[in-house]
N, C-alpha and C. Protein backbone atom coordinates (compact mmCIF):
# COMPACT_ATOMS: atom_id res chain seq x y z
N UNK A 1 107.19 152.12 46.29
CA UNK A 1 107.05 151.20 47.40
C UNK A 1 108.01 150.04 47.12
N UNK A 2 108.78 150.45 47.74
CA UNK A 2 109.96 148.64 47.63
C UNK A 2 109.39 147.73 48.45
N UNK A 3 109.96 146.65 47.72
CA UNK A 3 109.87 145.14 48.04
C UNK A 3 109.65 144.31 46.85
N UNK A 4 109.91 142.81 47.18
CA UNK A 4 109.43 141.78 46.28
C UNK A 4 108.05 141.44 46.42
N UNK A 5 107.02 141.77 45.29
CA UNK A 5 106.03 141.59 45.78
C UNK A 5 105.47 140.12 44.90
N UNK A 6 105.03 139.59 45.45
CA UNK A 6 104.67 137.94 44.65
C UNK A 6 103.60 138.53 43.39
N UNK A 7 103.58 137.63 42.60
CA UNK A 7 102.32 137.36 41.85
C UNK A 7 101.11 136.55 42.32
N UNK A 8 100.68 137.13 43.67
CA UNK A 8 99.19 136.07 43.72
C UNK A 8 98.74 137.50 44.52
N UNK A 9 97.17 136.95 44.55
CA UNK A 9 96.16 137.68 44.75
C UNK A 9 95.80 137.90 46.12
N UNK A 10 95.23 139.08 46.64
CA UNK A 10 95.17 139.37 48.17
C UNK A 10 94.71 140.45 48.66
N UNK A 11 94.47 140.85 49.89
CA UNK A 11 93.78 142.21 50.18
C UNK A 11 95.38 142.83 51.06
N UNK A 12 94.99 144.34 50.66
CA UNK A 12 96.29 145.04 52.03
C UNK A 12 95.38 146.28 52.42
N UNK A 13 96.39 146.82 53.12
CA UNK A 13 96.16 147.82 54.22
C UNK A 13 97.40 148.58 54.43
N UNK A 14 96.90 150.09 54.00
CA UNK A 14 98.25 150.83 54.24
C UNK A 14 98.07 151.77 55.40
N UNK A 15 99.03 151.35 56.29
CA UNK A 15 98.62 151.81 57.90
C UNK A 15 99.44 152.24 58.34
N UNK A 16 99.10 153.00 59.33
CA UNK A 16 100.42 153.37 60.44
C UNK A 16 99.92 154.00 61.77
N UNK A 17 101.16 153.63 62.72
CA UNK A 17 100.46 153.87 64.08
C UNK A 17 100.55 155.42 64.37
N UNK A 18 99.66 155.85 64.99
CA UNK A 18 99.05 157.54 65.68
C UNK A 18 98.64 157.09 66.71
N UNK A 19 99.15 157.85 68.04
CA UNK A 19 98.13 157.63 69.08
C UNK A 19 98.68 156.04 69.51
N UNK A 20 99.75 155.68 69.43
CA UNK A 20 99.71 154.17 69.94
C UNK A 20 98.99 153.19 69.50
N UNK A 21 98.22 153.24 68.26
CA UNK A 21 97.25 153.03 67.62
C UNK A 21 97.57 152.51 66.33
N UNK A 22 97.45 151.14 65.75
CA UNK A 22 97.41 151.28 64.24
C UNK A 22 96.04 151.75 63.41
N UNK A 23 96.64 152.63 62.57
CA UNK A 23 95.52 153.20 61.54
C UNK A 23 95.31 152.77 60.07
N UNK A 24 94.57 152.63 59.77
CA UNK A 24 94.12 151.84 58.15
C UNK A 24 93.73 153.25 57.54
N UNK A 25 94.81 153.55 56.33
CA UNK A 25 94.45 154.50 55.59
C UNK A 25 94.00 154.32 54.10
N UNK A 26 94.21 153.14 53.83
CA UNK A 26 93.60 152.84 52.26
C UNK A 26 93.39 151.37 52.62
N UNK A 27 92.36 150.77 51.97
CA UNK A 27 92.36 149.54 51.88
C UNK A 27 92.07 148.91 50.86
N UNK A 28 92.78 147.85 50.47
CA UNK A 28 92.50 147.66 48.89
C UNK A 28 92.64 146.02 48.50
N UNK A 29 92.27 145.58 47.08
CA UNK A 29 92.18 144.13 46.92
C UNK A 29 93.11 144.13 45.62
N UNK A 30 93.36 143.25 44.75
CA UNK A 30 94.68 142.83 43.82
C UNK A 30 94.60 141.64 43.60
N UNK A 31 94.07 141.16 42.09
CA UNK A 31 95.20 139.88 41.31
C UNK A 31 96.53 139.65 41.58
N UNK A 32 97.17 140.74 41.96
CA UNK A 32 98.66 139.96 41.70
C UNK A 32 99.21 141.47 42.60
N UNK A 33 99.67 141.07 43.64
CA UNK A 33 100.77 142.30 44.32
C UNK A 33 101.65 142.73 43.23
N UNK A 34 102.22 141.78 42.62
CA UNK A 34 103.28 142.36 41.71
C UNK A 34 103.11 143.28 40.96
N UNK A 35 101.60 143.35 40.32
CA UNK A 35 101.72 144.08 39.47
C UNK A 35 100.92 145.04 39.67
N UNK A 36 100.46 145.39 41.27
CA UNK A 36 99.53 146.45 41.98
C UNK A 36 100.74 147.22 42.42
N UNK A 37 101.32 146.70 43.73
CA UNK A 37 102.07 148.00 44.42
C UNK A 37 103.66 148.49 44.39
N UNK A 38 104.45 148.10 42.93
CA UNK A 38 105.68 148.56 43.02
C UNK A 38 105.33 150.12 42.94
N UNK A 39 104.08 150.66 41.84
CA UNK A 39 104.06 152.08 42.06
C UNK A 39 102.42 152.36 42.12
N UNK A 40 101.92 152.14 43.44
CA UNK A 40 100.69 152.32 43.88
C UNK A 40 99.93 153.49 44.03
N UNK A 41 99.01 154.15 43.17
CA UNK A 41 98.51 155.68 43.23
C UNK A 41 98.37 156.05 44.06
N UNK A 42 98.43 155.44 45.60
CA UNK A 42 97.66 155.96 46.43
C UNK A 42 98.49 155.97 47.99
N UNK A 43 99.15 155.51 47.54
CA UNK A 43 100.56 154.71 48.51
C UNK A 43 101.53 156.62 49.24
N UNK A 44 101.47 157.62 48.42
CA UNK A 44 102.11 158.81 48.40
C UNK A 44 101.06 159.44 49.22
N UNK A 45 99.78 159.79 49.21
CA UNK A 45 98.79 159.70 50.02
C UNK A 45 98.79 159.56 51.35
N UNK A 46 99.02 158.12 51.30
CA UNK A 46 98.61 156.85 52.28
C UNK A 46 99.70 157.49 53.18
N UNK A 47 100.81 158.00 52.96
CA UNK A 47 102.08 158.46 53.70
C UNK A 47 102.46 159.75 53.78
N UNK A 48 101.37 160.59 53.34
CA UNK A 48 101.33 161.50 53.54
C UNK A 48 100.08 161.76 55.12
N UNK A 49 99.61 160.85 54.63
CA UNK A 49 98.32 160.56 56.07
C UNK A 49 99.11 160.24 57.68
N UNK A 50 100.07 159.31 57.06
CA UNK A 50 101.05 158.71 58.40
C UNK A 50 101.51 157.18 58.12
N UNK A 51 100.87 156.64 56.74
CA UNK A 51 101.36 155.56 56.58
C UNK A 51 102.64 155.15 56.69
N UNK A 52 102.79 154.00 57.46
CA UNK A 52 104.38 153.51 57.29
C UNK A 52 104.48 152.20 56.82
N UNK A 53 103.53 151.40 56.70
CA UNK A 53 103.16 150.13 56.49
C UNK A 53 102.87 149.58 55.55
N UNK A 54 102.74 148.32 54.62
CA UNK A 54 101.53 147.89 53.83
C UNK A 54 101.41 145.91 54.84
N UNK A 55 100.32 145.97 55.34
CA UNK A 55 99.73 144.86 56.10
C UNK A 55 98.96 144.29 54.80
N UNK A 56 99.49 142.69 54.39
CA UNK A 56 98.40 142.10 53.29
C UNK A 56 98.47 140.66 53.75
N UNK A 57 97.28 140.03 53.46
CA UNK A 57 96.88 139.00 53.18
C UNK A 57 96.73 138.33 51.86
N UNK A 58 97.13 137.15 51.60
CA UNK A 58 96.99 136.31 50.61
C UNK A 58 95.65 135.65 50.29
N UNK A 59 94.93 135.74 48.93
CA UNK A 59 93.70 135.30 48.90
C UNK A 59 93.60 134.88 47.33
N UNK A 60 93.32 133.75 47.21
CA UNK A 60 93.71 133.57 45.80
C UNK A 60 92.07 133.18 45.28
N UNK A 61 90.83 133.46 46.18
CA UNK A 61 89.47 133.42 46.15
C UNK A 61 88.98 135.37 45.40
N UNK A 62 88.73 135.41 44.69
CA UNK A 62 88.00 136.97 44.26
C UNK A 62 87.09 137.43 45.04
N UNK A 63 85.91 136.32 45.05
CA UNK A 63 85.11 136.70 45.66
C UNK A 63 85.28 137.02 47.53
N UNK A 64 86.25 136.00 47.93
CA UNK A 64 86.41 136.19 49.03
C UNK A 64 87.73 137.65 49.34
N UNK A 65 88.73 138.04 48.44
CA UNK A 65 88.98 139.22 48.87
C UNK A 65 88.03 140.57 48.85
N UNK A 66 87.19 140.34 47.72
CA UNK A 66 86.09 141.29 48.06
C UNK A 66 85.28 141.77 48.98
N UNK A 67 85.34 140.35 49.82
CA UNK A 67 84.13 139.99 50.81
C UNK A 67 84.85 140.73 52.26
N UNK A 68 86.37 140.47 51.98
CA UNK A 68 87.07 140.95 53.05
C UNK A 68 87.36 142.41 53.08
N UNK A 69 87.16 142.89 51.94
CA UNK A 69 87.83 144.47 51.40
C UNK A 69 86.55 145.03 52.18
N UNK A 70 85.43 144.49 51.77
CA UNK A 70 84.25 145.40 52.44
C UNK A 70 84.14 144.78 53.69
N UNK A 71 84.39 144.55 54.19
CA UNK A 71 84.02 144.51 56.00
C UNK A 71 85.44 145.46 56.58
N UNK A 72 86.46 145.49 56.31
CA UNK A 72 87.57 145.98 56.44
C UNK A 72 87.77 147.46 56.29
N UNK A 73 86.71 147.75 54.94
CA UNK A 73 86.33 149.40 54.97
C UNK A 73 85.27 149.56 55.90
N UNK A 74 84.64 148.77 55.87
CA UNK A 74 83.05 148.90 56.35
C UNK A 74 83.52 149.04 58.69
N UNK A 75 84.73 148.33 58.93
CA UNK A 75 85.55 148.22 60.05
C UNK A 75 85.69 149.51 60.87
N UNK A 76 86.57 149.75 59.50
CA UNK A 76 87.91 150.87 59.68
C UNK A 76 87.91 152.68 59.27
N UNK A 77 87.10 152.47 58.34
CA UNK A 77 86.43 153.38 57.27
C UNK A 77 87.92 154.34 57.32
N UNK A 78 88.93 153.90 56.53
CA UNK A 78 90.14 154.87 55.96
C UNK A 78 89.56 155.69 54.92
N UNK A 79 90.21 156.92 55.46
CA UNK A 79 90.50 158.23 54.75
C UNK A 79 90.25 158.34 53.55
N UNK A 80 91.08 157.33 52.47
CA UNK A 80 91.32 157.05 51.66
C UNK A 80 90.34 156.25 50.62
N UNK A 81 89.40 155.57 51.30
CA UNK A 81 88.35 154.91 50.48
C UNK A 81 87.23 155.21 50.74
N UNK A 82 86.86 156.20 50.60
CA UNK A 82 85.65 157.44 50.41
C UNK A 82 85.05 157.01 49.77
N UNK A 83 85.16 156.59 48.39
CA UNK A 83 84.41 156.42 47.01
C UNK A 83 83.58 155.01 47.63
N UNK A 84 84.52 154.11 47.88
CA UNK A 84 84.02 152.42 48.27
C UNK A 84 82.77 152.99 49.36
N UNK A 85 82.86 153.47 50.71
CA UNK A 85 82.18 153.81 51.61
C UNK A 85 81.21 154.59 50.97
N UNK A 86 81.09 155.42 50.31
CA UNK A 86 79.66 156.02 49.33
C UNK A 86 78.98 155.22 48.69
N UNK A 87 79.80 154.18 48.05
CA UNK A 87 79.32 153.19 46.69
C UNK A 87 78.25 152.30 47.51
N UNK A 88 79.20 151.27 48.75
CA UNK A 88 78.28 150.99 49.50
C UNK A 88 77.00 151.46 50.41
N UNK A 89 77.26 152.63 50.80
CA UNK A 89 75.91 153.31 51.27
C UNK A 89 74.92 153.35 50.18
N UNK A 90 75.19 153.81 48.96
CA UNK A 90 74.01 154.32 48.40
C UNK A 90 73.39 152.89 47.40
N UNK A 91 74.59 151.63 47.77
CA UNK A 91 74.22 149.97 47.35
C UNK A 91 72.79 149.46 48.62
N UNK A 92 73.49 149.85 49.65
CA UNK A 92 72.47 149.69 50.81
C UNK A 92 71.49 150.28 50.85
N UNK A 93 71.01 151.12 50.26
CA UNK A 93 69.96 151.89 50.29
C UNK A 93 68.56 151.57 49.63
């Protein structure tokens, strides 16, 4: 995944449009872009799904990218974060 990615902390979204539509195929949180997505596990995936994108926000709060990661899966429910969407169901339970 090219680009300059900063060292601060934040949530993204690897998306792409279908259907005229943007789609959220992974969604994820990070200390530091820099040192999350030059080679992202999930990013080959994510673009194999239809990703063309990475959409992020800056959040230099933990608790609050967390807070955002789960409403965002909890939103969108991507492909890709299966595990998070289980973890929370069976947290809710």
């Amino acid at each position: 995944m090219d680009g300059m990615w900063k060292d601060v902390g934040g949530v993204y979204i690897f998306s792409g449009v279908k259907d005229n539509i943007w789609r959220a195929y992974y969604i994820g949180i990070t200390d530091s872009f820099q040192d999350r997505h030059p080679d992202h596990e999930r990013w080959e995936e994510a673009k194999r799904l239809g990703a063309t994108h990475v959409h992020t926000r800056r959040e230099s709060q933990a608790a609050t990218r967390e807070s955002i990661e789960r409403e965002l899966i909890g939103t969108y429910h991507p492909p890709l974060n299966t595990a998070q969407m289980t973890s929370e169901v069976e947290v809710a339970r």
